[in-house]
PDB file of N, CA and C in Angstrom:
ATOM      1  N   UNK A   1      70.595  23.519  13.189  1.00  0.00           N
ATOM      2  CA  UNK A   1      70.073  22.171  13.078  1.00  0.00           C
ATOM      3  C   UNK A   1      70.864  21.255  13.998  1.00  0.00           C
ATOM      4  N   UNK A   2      70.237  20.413  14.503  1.00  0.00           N
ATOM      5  CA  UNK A   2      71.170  19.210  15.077  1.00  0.00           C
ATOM      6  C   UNK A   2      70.450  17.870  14.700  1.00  0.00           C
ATOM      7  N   UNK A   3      71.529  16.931  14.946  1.00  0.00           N
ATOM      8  CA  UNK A   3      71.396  15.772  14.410  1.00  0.00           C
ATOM      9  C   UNK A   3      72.144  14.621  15.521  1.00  0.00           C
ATOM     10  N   UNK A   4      70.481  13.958  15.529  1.00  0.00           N
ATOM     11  CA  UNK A   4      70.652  12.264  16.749  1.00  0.00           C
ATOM     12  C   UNK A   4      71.385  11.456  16.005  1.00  0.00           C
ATOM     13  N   UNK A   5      71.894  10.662  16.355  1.00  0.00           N
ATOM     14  CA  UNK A   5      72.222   9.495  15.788  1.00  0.00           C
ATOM     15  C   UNK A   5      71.963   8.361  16.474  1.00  0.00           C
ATOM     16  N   UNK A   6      70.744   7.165  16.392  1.00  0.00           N
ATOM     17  CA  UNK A   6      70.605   6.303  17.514  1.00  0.00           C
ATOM     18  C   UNK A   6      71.249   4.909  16.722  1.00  0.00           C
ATOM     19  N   UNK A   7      71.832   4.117  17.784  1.00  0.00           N
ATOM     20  CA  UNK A   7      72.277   3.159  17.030  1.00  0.00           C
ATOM     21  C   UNK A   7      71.755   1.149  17.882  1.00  0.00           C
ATOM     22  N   UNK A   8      71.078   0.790  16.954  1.00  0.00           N
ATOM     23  CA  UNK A   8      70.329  -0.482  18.118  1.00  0.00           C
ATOM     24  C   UNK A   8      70.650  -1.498  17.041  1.00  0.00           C
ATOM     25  N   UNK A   9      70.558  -2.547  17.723  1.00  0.00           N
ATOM     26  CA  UNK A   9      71.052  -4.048  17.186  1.00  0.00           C
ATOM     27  C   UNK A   9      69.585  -4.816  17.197  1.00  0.00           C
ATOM     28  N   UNK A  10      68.705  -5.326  16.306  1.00  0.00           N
ATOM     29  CA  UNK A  10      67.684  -6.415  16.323  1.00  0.00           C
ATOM     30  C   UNK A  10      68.216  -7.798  16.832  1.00  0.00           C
ATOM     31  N   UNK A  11      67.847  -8.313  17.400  1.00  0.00           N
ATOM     32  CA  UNK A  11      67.489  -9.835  17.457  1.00  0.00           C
ATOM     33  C   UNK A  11      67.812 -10.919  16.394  1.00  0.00           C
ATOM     34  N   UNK A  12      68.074 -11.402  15.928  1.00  0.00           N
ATOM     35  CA  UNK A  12      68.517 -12.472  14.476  1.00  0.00           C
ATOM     36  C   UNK A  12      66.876 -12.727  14.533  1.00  0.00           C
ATOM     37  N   UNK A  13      66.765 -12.501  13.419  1.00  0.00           N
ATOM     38  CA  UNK A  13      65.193 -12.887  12.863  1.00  0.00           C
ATOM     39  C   UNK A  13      64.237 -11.801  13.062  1.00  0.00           C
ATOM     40  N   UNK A  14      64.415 -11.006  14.325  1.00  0.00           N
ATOM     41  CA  UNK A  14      63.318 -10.232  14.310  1.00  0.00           C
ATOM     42  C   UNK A  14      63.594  -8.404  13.418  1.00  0.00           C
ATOM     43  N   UNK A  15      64.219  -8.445  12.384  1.00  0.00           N
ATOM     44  CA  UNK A  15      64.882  -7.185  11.783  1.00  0.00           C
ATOM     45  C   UNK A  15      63.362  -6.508  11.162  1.00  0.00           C
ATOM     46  N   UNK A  16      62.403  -7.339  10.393  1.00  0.00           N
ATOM     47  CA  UNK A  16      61.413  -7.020  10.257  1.00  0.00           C
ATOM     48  C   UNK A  16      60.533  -5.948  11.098  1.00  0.00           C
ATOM     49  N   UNK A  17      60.306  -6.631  12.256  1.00  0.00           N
ATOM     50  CA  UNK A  17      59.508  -6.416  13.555  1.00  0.00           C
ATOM     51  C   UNK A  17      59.830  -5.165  13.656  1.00  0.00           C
ATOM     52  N   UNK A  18      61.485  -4.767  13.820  1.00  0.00           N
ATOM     53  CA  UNK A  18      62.307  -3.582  14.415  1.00  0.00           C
ATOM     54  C   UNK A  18      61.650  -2.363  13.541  1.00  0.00           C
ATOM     55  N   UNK A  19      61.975  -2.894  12.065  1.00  0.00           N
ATOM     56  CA  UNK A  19      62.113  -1.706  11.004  1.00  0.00           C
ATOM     57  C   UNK A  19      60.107  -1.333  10.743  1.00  0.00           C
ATOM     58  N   UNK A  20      59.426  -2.315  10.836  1.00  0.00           N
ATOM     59  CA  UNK A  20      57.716  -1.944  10.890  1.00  0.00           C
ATOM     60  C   UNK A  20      57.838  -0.411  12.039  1.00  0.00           C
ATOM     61  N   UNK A  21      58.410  -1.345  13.297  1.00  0.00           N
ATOM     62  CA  UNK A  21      58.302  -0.531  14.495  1.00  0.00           C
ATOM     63  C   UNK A  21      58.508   0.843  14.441  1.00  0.00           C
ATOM     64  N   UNK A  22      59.643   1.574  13.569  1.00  0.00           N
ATOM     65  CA  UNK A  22      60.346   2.356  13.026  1.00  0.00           C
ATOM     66  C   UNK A  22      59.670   3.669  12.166  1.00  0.00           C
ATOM     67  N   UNK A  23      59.392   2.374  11.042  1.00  0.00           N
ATOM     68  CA  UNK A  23      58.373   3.455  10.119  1.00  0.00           C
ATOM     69  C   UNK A  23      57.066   3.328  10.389  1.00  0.00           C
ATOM     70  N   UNK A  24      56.868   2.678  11.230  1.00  0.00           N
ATOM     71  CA  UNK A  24      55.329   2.927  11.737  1.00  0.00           C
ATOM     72  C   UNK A  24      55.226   4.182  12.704  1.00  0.00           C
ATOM     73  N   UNK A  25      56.204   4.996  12.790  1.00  0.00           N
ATOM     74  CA  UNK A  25      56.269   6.488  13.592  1.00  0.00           C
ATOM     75  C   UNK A  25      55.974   7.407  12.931  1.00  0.00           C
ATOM     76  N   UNK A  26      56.794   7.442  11.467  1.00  0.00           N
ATOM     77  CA  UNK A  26      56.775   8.203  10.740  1.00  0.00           C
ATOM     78  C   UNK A  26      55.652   9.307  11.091  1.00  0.00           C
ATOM     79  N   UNK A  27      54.551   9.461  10.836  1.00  0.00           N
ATOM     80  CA  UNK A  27      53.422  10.368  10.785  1.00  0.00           C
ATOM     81  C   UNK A  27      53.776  11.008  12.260  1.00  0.00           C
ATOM     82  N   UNK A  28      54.066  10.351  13.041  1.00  0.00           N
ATOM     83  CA  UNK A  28      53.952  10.892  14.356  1.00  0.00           C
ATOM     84  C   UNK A  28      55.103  12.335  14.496  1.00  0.00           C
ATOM     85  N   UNK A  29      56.612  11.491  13.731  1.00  0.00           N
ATOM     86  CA  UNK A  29      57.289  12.533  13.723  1.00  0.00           C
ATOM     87  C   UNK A  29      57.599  13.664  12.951  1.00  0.00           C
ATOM     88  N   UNK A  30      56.844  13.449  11.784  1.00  0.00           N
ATOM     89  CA  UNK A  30      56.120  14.511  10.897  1.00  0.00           C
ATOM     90  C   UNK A  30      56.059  15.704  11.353  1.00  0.00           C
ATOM     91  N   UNK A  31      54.509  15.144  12.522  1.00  0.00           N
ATOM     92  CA  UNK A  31      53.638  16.159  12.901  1.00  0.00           C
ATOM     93  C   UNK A  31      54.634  16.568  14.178  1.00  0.00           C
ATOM     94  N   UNK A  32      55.204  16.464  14.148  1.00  0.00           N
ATOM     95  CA  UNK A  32      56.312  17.036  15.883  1.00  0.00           C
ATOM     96  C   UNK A  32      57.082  18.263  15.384  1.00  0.00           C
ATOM     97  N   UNK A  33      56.903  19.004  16.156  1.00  0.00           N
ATOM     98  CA  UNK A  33      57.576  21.005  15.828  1.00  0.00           C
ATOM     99  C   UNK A  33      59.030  20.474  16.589  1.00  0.00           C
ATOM    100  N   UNK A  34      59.588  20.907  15.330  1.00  0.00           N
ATOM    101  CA  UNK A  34      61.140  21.501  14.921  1.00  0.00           C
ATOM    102  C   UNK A  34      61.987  19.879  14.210  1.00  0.00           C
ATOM    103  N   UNK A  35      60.747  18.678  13.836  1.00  0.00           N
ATOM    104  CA  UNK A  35      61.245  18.180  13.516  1.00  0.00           C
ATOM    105  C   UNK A  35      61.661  18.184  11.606  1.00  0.00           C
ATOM    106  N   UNK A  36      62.875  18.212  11.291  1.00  0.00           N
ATOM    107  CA  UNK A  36      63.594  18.232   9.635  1.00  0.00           C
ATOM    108  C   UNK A  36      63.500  17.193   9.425  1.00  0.00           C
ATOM    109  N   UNK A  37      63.449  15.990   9.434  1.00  0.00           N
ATOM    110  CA  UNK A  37      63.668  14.816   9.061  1.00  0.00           C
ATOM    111  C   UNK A  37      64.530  13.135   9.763  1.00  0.00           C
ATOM    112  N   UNK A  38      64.301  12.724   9.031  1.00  0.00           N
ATOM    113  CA  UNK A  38      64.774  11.484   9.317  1.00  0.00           C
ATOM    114  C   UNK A  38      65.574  10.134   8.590  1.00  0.00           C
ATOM    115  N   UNK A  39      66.711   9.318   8.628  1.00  0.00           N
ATOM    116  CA  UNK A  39      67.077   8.363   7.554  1.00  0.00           C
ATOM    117  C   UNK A  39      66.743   7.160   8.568  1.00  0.00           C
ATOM    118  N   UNK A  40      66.798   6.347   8.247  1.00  0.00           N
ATOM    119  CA  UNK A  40      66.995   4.775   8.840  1.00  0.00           C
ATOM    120  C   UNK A  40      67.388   3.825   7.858  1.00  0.00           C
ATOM    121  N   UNK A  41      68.617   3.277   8.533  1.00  0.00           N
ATOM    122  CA  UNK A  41      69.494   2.746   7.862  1.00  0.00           C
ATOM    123  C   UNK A  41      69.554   1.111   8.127  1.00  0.00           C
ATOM    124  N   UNK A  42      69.721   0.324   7.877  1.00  0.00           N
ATOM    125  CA  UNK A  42      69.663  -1.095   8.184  1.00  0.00           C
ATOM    126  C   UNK A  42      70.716  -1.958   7.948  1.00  0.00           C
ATOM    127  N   UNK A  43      71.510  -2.462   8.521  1.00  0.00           N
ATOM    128  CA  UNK A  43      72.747  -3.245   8.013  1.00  0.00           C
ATOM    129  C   UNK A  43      72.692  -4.171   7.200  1.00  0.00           C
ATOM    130  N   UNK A  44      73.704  -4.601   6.023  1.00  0.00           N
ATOM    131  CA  UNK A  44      73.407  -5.868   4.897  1.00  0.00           C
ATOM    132  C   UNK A  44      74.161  -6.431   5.775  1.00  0.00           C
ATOM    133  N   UNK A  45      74.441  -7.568   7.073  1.00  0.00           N
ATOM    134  CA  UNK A  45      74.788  -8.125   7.891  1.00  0.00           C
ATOM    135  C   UNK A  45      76.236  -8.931   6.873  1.00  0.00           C
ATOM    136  N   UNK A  46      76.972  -8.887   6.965  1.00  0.00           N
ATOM    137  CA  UNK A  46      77.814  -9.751   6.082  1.00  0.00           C
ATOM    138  C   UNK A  46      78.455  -9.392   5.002  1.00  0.00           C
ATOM    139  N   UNK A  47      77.522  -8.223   4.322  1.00  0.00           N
ATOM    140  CA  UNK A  47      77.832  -8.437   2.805  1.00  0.00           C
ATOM    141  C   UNK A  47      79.333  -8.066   2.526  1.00  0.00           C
ATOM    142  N   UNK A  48      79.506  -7.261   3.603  1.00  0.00           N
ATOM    143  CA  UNK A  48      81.581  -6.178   3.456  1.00  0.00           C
ATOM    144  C   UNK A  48      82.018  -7.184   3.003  1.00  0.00           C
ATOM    145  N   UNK A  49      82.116  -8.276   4.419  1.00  0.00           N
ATOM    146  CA  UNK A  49      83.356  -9.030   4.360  1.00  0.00           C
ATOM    147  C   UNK A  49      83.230 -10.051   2.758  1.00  0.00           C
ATOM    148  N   UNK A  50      81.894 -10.162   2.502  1.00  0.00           N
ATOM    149  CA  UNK A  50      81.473 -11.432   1.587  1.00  0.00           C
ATOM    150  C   UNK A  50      82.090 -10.686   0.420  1.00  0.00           C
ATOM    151  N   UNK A  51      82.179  -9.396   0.066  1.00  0.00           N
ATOM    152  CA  UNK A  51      82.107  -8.877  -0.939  1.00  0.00           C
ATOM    153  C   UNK A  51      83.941  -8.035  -1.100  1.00  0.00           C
ATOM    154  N   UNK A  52      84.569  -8.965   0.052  1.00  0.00           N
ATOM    155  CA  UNK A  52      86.042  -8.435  -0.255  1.00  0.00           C
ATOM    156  C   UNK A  52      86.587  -9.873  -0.456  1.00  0.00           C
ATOM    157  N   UNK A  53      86.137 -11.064   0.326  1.00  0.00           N
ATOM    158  CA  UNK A  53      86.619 -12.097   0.375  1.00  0.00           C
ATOM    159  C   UNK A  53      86.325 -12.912  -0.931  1.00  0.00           C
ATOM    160  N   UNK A  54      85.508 -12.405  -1.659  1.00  0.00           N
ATOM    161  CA  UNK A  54      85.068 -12.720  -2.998  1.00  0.00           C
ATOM    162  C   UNK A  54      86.238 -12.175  -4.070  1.00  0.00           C
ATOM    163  N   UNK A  55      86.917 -10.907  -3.729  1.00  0.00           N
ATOM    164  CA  UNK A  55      88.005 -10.629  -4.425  1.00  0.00           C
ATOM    165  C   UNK A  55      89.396 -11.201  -4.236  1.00  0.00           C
ATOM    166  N   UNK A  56      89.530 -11.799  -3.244  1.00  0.00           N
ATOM    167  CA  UNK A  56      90.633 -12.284  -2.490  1.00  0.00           C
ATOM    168  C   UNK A  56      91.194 -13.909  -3.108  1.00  0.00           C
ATOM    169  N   UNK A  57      92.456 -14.498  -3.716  1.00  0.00           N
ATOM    170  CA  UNK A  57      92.776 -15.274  -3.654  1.00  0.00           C
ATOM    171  C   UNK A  57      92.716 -16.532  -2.825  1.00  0.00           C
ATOM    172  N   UNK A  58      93.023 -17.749  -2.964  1.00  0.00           N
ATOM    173  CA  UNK A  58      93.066 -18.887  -2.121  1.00  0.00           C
ATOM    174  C   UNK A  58      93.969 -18.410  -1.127  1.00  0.00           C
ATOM    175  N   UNK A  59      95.409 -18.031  -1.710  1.00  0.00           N
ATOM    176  CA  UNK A  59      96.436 -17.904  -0.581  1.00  0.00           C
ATOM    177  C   UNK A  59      96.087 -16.549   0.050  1.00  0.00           C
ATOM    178  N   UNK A  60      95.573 -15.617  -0.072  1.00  0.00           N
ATOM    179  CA  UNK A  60      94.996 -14.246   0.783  1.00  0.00           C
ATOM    180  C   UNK A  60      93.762 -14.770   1.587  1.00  0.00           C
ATOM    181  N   UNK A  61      92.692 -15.305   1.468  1.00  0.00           N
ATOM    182  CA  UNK A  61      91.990 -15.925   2.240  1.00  0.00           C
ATOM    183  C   UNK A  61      92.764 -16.502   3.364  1.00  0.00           C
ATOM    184  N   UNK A  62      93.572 -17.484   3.100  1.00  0.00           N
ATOM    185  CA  UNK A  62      94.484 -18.335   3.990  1.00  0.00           C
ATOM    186  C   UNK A  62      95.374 -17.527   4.947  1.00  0.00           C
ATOM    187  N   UNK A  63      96.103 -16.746   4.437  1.00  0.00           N
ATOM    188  CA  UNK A  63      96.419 -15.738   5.520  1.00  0.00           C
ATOM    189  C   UNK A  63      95.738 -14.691   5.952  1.00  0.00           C
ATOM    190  N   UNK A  64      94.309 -14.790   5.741  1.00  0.00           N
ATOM    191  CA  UNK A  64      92.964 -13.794   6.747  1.00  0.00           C
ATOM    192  C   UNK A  64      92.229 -14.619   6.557  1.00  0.00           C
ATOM    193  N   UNK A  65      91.928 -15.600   7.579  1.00  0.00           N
ATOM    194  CA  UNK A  65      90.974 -15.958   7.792  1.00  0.00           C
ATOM    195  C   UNK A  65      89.817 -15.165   8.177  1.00  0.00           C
ATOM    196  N   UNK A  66      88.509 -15.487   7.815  1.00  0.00           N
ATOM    197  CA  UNK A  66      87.091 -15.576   8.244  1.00  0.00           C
ATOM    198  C   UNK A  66      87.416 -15.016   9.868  1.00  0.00           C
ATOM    199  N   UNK A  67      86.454 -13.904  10.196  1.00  0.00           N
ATOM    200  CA  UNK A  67      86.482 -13.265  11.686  1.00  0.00           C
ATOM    201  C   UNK A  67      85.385 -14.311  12.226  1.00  0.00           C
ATOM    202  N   UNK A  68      85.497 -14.807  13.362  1.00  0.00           N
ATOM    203  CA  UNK A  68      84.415 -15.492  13.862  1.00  0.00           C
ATOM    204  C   UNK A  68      83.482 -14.799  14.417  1.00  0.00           C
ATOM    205  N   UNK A  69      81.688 -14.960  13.738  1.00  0.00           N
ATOM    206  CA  UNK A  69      80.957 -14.460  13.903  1.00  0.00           C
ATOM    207  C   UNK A  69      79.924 -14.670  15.141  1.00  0.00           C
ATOM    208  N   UNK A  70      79.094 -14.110  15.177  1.00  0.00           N
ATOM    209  CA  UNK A  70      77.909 -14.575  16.477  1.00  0.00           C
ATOM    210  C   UNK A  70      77.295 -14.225  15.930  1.00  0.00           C
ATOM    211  N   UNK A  71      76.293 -15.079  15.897  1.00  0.00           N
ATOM    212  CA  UNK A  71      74.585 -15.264  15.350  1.00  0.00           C
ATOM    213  C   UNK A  71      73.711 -14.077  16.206  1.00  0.00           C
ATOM    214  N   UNK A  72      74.068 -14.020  18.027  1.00  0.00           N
ATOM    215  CA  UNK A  72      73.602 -13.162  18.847  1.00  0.00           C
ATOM    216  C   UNK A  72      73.692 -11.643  18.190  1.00  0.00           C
ATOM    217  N   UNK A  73      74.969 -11.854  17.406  1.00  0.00           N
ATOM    218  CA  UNK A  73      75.092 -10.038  17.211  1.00  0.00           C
ATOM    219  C   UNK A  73      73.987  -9.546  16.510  1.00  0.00           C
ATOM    220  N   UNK A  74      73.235 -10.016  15.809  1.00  0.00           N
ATOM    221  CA  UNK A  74      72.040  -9.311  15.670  1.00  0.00           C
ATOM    222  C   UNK A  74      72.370  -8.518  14.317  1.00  0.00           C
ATOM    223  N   UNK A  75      71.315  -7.478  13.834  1.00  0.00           N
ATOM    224  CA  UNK A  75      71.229  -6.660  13.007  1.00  0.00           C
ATOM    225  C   UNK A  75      71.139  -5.465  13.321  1.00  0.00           C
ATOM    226  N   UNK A  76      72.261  -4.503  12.884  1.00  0.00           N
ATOM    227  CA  UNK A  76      72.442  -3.255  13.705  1.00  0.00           C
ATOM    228  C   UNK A  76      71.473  -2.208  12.310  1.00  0.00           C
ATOM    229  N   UNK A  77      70.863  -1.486  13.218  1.00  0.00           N
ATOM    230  CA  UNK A  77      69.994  -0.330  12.686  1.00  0.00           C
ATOM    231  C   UNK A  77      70.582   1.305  12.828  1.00  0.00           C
ATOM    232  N   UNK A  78      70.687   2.330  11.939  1.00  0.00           N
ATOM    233  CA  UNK A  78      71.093   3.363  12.837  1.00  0.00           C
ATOM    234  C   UNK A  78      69.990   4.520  11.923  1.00  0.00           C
ATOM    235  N   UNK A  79      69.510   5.097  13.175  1.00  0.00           N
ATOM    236  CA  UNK A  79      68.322   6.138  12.823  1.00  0.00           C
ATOM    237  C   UNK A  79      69.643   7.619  12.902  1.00  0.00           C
ATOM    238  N   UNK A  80      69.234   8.076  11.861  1.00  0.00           N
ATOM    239  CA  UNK A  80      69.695   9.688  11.877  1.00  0.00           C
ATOM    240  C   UNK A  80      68.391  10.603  11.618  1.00  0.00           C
ATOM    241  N   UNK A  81      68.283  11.225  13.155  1.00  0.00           N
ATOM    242  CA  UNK A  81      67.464  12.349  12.893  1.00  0.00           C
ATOM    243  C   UNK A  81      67.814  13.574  13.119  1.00  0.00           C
ATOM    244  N   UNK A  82      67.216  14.437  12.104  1.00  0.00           N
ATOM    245  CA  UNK A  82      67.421  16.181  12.108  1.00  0.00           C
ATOM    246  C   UNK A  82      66.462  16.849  12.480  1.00  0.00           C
ATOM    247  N   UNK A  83      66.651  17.844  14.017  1.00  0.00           N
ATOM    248  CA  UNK A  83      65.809  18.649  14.613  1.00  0.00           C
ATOM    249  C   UNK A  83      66.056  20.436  14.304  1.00  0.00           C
ATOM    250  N   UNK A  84      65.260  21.327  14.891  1.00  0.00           N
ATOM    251  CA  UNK A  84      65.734  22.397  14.860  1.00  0.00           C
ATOM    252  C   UNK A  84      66.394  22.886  15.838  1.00  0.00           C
ATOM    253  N   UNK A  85      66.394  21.994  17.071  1.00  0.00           N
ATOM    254  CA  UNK A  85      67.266  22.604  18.046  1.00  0.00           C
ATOM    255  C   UNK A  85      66.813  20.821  19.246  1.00  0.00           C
ATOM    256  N   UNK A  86      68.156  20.891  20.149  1.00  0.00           N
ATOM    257  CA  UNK A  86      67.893  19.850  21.048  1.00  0.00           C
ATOM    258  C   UNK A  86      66.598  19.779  21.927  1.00  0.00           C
ATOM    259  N   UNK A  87      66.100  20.848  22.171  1.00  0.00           N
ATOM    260  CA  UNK A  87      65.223  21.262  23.300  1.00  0.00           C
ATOM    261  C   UNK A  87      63.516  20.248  22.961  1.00  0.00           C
ATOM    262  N   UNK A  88      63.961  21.026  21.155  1.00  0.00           N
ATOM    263  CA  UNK A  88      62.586  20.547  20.460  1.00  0.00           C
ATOM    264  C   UNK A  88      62.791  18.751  20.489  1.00  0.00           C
ATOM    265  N   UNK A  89      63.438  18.036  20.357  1.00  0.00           N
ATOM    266  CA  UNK A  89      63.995  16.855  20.321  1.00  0.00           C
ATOM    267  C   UNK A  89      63.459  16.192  21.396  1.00  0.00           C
ATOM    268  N   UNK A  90      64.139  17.021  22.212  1.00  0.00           N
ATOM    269  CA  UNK A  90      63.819  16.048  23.693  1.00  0.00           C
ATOM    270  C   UNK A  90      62.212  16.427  24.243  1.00  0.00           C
ATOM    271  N   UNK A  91      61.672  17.797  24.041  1.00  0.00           N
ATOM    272  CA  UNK A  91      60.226  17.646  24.022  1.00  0.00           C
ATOM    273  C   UNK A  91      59.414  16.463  23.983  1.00  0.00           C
ATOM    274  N   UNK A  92      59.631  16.705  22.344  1.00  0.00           N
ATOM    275  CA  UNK A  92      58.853  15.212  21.438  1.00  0.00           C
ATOM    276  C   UNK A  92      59.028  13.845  22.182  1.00  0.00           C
ATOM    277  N   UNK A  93      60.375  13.394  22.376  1.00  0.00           N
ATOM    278  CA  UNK A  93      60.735  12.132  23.106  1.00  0.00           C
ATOM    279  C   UNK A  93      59.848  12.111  24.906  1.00  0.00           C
ATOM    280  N   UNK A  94      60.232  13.379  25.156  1.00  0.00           N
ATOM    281  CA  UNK A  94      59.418  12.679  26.490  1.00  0.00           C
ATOM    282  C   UNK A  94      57.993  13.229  26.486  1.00  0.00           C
ATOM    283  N   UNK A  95      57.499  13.615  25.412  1.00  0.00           N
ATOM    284  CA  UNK A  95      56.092  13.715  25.313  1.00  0.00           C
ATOM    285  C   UNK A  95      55.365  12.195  24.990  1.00  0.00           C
ATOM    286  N   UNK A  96      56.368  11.391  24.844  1.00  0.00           N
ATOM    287  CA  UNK A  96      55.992  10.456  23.730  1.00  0.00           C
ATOM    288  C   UNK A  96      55.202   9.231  24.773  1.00  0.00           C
ATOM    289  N   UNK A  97      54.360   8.420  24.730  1.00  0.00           N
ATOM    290  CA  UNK A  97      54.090   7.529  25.915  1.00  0.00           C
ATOM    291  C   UNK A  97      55.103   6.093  25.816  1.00  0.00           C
ATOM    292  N   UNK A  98      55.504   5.844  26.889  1.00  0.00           N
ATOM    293  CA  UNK A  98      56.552   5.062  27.289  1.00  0.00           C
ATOM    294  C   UNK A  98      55.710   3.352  26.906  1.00  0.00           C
ATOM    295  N   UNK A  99      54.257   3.806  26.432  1.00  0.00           N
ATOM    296  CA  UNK A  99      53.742   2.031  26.401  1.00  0.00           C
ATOM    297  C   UNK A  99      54.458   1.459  25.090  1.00  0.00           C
ATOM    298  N   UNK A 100      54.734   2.212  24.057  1.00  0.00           N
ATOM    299  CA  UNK A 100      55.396   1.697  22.862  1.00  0.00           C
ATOM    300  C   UNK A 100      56.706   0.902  23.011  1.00  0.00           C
ATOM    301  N   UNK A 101      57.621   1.235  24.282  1.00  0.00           N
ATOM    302  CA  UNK A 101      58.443   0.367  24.139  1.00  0.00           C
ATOM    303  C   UNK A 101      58.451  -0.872  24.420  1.00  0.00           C
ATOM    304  N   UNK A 102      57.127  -1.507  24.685  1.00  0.00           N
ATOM    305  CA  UNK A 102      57.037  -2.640  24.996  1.00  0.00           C
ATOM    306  C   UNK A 102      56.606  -3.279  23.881  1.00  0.00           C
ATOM    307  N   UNK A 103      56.360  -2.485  22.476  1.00  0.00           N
ATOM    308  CA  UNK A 103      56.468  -3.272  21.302  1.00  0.00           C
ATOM    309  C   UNK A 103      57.831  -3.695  20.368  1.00  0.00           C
ATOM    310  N   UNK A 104      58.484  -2.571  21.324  1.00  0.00           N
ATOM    311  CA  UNK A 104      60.088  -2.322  20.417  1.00  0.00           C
ATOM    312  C   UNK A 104      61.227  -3.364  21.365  1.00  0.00           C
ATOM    313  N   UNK A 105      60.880  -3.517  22.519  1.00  0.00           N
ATOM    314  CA  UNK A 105      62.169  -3.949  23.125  1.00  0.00           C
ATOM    315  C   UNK A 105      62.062  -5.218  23.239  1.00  0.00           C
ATOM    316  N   UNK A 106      61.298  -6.445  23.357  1.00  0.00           N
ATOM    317  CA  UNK A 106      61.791  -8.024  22.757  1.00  0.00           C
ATOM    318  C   UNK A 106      62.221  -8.205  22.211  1.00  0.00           C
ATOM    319  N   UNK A 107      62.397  -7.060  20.822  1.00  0.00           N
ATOM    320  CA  UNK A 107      63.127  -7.441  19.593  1.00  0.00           C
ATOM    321  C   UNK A 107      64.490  -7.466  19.621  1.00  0.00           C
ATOM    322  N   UNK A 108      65.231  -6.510  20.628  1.00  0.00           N
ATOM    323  CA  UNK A 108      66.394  -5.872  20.304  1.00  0.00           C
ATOM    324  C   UNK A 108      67.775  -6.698  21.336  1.00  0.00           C
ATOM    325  N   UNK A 109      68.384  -6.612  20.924  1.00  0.00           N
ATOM    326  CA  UNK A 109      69.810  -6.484  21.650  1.00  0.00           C
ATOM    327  C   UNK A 109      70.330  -5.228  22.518  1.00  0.00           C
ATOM    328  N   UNK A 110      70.818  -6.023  23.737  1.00  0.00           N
ATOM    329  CA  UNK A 110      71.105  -4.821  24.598  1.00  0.00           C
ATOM    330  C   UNK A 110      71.865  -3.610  24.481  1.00  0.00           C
ATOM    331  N   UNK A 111      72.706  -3.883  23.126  1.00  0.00           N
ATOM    332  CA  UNK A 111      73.404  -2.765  23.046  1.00  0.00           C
ATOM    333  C   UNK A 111      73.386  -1.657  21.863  1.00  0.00           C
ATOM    334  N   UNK A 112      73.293  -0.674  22.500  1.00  0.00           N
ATOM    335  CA  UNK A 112      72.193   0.369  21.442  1.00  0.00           C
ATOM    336  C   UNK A 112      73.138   1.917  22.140  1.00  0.00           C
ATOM    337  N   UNK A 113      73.079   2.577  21.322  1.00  0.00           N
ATOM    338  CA  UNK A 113      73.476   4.024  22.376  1.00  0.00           C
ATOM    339  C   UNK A 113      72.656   5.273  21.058  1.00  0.00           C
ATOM    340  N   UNK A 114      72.773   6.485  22.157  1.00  0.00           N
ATOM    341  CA  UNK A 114      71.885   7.633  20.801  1.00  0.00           C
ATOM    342  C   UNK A 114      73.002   8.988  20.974  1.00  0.00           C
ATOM    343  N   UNK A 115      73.550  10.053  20.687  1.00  0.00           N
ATOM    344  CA  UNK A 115      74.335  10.922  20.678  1.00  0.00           C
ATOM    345  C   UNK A 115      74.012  11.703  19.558  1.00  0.00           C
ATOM    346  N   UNK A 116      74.124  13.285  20.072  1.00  0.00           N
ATOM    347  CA  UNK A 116      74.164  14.268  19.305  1.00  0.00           C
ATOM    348  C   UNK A 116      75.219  14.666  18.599  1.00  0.00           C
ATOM    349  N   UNK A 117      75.303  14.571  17.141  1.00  0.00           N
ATOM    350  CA  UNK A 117      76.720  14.953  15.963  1.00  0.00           C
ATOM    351  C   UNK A 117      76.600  16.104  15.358  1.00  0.00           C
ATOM    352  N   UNK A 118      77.894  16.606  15.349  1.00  0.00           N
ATOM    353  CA  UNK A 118      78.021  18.021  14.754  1.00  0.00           C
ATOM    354  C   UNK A 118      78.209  17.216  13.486  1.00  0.00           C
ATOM    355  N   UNK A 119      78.208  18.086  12.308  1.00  0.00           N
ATOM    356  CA  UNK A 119      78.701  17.690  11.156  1.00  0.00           C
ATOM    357  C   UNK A 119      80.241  18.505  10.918  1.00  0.00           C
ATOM    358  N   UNK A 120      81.318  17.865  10.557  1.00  0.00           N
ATOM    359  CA  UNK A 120      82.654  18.184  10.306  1.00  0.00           C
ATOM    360  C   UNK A 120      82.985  18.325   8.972  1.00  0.00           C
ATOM    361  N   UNK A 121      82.119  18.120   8.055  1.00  0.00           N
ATOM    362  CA  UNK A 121      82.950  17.843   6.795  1.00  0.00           C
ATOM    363  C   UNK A 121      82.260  19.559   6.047  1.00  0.00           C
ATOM    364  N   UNK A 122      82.052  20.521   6.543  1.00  0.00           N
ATOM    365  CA  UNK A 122      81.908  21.781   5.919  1.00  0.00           C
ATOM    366  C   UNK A 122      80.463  22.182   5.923  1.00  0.00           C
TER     367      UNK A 122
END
């Protein structure tokens, strides 16, 4: 088995748009030979820090301040998919027609990357 890991940032506001875009494949990658599956994951943008700084004292706040954020950073997405082999993977992808990304890419932020992971933990 191998396993993609793609990782893309939405637009502030457009997280909707991204994740329709997403599972609106589904069927497609269903029906694709040697494909096992798929997760998509969506970031709670905030919630870590909200949800440690909520435990944190006046004077622990005060000596960690708040990281300064950017609105630009967007909403990071990360697709994990499982194939039966790379070959079958990359088939599917460049079988795929290139007009769809012109529904997917207004939405996104430029910085995105995809890489193949072994699994380490046994």
């Amino acid at each position: 088995m191998e396993t993609v890991v793609v990782r893309i940032a939405a637009k502030s506001g457009m997280e909707d748009k991204v994740e329709a875009f997403y599972l609106g494949q589904q069927a497609e990658y269903e029906a694709a030979q040697g494909f096992l599956g798929r997760t998509i994951l969506k970031a709670k943008t905030g919630t870590m820090f909200e949800s440690i700084r909520s435990r944190m004292t006046p004077e622990q706040i005060a000596k960690h301040p708040a990281p300064e954020t950017d609105a630009a950073q967007g909403t990071e997405f990360i697709l994990i998919e499982r194939w039966e082999s790379i070959e079958l993977r990359m088939d599917f992808t460049m079988s795929r027609s290139k007009e769809r990304d012109k529904d997917l890419f207004p939405y996104l932020l430029p910085q995105h990357s995809a890489e193949y992971y072994e699994e380490v933990t046994g």
